[in-house]
C-alpha atoms as a PDB file:
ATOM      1  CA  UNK A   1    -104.501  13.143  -1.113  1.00  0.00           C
ATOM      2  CA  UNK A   2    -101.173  11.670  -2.872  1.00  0.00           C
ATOM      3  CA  UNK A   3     -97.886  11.779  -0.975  1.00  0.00           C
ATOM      4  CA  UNK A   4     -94.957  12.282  -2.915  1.00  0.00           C
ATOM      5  CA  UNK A   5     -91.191  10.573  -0.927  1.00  0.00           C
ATOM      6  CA  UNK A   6     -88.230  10.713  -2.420  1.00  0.00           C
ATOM      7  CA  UNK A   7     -86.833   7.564  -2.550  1.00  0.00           C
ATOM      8  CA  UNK A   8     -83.420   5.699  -2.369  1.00  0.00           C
ATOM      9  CA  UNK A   9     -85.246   2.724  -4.575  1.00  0.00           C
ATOM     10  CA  UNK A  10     -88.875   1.181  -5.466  1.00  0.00           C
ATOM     11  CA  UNK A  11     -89.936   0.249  -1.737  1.00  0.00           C
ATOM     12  CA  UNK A  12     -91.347   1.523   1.222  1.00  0.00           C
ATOM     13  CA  UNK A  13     -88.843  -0.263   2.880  1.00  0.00           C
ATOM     14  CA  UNK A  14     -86.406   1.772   0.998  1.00  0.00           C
ATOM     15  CA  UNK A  15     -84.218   5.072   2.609  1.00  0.00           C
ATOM     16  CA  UNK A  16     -86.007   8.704   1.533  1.00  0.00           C
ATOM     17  CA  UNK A  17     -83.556   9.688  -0.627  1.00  0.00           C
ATOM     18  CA  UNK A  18     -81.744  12.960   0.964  1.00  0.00           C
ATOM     19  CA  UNK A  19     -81.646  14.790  -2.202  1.00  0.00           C
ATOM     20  CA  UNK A  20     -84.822  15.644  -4.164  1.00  0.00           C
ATOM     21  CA  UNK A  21     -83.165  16.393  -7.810  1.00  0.00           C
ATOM     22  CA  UNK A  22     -80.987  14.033  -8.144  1.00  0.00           C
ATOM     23  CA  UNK A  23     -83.148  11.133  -6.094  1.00  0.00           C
ATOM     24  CA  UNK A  24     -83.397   7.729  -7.855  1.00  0.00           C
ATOM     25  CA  UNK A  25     -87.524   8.106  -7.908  1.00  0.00           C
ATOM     26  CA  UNK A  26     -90.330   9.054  -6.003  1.00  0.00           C
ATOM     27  CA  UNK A  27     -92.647   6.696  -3.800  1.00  0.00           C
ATOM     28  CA  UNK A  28     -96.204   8.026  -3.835  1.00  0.00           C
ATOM     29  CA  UNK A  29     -99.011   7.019  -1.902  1.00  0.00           C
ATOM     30  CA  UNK A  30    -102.335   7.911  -2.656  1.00  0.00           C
ATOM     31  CA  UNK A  31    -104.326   8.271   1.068  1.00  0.00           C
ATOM     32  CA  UNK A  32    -107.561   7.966  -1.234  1.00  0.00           C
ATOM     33  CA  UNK A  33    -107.153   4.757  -2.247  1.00  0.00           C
ATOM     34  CA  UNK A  34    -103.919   2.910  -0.310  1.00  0.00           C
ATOM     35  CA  UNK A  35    -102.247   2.378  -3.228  1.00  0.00           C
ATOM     36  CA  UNK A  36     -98.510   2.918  -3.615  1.00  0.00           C
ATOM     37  CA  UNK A  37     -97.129   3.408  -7.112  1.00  0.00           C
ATOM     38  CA  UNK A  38     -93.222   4.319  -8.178  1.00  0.00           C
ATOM     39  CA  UNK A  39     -92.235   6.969 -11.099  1.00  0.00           C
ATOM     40  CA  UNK A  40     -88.845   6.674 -11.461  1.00  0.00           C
ATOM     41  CA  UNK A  41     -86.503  10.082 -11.279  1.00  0.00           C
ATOM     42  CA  UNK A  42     -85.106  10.954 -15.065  1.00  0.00           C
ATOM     43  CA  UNK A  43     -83.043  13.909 -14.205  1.00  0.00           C
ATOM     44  CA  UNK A  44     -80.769  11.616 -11.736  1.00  0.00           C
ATOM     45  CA  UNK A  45     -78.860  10.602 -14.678  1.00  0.00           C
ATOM     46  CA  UNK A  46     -79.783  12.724 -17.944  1.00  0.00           C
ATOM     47  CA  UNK A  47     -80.196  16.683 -16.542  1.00  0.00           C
ATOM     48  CA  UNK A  48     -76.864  18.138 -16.303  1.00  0.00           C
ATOM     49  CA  UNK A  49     -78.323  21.280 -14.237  1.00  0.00           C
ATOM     50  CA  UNK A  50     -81.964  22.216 -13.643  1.00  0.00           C
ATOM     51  CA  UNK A  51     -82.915  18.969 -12.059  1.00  0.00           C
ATOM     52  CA  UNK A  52     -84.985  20.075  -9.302  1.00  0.00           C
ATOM     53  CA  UNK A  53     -86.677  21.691 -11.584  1.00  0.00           C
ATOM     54  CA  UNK A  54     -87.524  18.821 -14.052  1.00  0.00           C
ATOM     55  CA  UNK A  55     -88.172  16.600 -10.692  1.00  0.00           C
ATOM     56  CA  UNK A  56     -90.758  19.136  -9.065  1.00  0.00           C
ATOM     57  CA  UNK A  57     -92.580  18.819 -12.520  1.00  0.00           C
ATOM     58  CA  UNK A  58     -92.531  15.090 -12.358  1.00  0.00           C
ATOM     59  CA  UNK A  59     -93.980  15.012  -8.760  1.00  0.00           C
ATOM     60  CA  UNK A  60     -96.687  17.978  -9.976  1.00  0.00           C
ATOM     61  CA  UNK A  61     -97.442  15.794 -12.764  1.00  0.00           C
ATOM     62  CA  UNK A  62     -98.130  13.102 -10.784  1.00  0.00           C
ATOM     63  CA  UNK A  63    -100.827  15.127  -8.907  1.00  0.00           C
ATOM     64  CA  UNK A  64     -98.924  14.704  -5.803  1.00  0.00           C
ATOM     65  CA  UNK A  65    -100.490  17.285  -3.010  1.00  0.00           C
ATOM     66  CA  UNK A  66     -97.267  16.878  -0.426  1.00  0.00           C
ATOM     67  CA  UNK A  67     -93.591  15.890  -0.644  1.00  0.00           C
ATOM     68  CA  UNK A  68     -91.683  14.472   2.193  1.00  0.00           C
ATOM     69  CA  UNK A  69     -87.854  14.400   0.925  1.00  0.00           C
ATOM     70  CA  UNK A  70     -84.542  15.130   2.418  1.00  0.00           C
ATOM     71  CA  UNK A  71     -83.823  18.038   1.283  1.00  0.00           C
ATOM     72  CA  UNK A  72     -85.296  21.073  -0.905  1.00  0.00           C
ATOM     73  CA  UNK A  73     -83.304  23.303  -3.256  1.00  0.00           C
ATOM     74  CA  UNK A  74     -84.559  27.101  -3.677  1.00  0.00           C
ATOM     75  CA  UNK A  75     -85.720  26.476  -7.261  1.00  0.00           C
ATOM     76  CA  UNK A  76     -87.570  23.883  -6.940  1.00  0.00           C
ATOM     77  CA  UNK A  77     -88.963  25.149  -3.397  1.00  0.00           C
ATOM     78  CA  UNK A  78     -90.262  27.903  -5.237  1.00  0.00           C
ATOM     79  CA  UNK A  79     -92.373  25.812  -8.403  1.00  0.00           C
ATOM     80  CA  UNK A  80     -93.442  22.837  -5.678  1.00  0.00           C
ATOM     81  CA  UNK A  81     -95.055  25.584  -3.464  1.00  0.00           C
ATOM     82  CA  UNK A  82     -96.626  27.874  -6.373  1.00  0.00           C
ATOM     83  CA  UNK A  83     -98.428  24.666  -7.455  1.00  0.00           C
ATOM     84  CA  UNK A  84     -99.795  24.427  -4.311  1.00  0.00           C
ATOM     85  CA  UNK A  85     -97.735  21.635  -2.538  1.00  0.00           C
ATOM     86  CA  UNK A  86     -96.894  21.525   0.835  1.00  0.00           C
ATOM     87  CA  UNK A  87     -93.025  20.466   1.625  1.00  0.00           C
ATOM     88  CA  UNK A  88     -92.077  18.194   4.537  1.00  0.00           C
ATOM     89  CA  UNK A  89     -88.441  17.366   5.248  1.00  0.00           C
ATOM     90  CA  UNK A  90     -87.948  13.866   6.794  1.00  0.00           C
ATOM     91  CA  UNK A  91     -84.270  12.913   8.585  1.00  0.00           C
ATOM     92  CA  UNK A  92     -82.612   9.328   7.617  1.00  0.00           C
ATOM     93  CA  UNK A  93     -85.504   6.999   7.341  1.00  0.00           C
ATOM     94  CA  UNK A  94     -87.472   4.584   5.026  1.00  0.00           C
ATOM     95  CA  UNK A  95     -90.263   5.819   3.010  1.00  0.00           C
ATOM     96  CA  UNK A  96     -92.557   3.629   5.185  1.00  0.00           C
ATOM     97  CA  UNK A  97     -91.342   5.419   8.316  1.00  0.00           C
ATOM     98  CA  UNK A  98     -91.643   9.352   6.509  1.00  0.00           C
ATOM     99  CA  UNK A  99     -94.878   8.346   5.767  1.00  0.00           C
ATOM    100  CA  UNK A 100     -95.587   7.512   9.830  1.00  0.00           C
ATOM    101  CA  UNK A 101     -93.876  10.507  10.866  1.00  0.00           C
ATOM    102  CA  UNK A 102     -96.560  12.651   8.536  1.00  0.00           C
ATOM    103  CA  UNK A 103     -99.814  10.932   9.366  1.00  0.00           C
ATOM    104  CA  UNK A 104     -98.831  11.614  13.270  1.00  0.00           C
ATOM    105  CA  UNK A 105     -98.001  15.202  12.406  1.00  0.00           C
ATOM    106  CA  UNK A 106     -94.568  14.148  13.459  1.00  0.00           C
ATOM    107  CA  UNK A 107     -92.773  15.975  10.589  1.00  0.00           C
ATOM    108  CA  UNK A 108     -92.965  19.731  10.235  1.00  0.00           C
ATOM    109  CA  UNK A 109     -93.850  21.818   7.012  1.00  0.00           C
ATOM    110  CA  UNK A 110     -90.845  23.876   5.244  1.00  0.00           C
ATOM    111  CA  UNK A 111     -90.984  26.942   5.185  1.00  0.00           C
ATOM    112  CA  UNK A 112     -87.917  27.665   2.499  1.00  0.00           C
ATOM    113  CA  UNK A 113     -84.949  25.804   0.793  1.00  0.00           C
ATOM    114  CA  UNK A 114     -83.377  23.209   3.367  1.00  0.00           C
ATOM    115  CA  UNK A 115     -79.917  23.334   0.556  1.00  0.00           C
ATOM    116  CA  UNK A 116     -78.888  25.755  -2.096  1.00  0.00           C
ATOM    117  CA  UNK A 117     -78.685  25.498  -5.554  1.00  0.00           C
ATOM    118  CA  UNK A 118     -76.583  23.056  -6.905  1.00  0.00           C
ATOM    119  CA  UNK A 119     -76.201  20.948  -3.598  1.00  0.00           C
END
């Protein structure tokens, strides 16, 4: 299973980035294997709208099964969860703490958009 964070940088140690859009890049970890790989966020700086969009087809492309960010807009709520991802939304934290909070079944799943468009 790969684990998708939204991250404030390239670290575990890092902040989950509160928006998912607009984050700097996403943190996955791959439960499979342990590893923990980086794919930076493109749309932070180039999309001038529809970046949750392009950002939920980053994380899809990156065969991530869950996402743990701050928050969720309605668009890409809607493309992350007809792929077949499940959402988690994580307070301030690191990445390395999100991830603890979801292997303990700390965090629960969303059920919607946590922000509207355009947050």
């Amino acid at each position: 299973m790969k684990v998708a964070v939204s991250s404030e940088g390239k670290n575990p140690a890092d902040q989950v980035d509160m928006r998912f859009g607009r984050c700097r890049g996403f943190i996955i970890f791959d439960s499979d294997s342990g590893s923990i790989s980086y794919i930076e966020n493109h749309q932070e700086k180039e999309a001038v709208q529809g970046a949750g969009l392009q950002a939920a087809k980053t994380v899809i492309n990156a065969g991530a099964d869950i996402l743990i960010s701050g928050n969720v807009g309605p668009k890409a709520f809607t493309a992350l969860t007809s792929a077949g991802m499940k959402i988690y939304l994580s307070g301030k934290s690191t990445v390395s703490e999100a991830l603890n909070e979801f292997r303990e079944g700390r965090l629960e799943p969303a059920t919607g958009a946590s922000v509207e468009s355009h947050w």
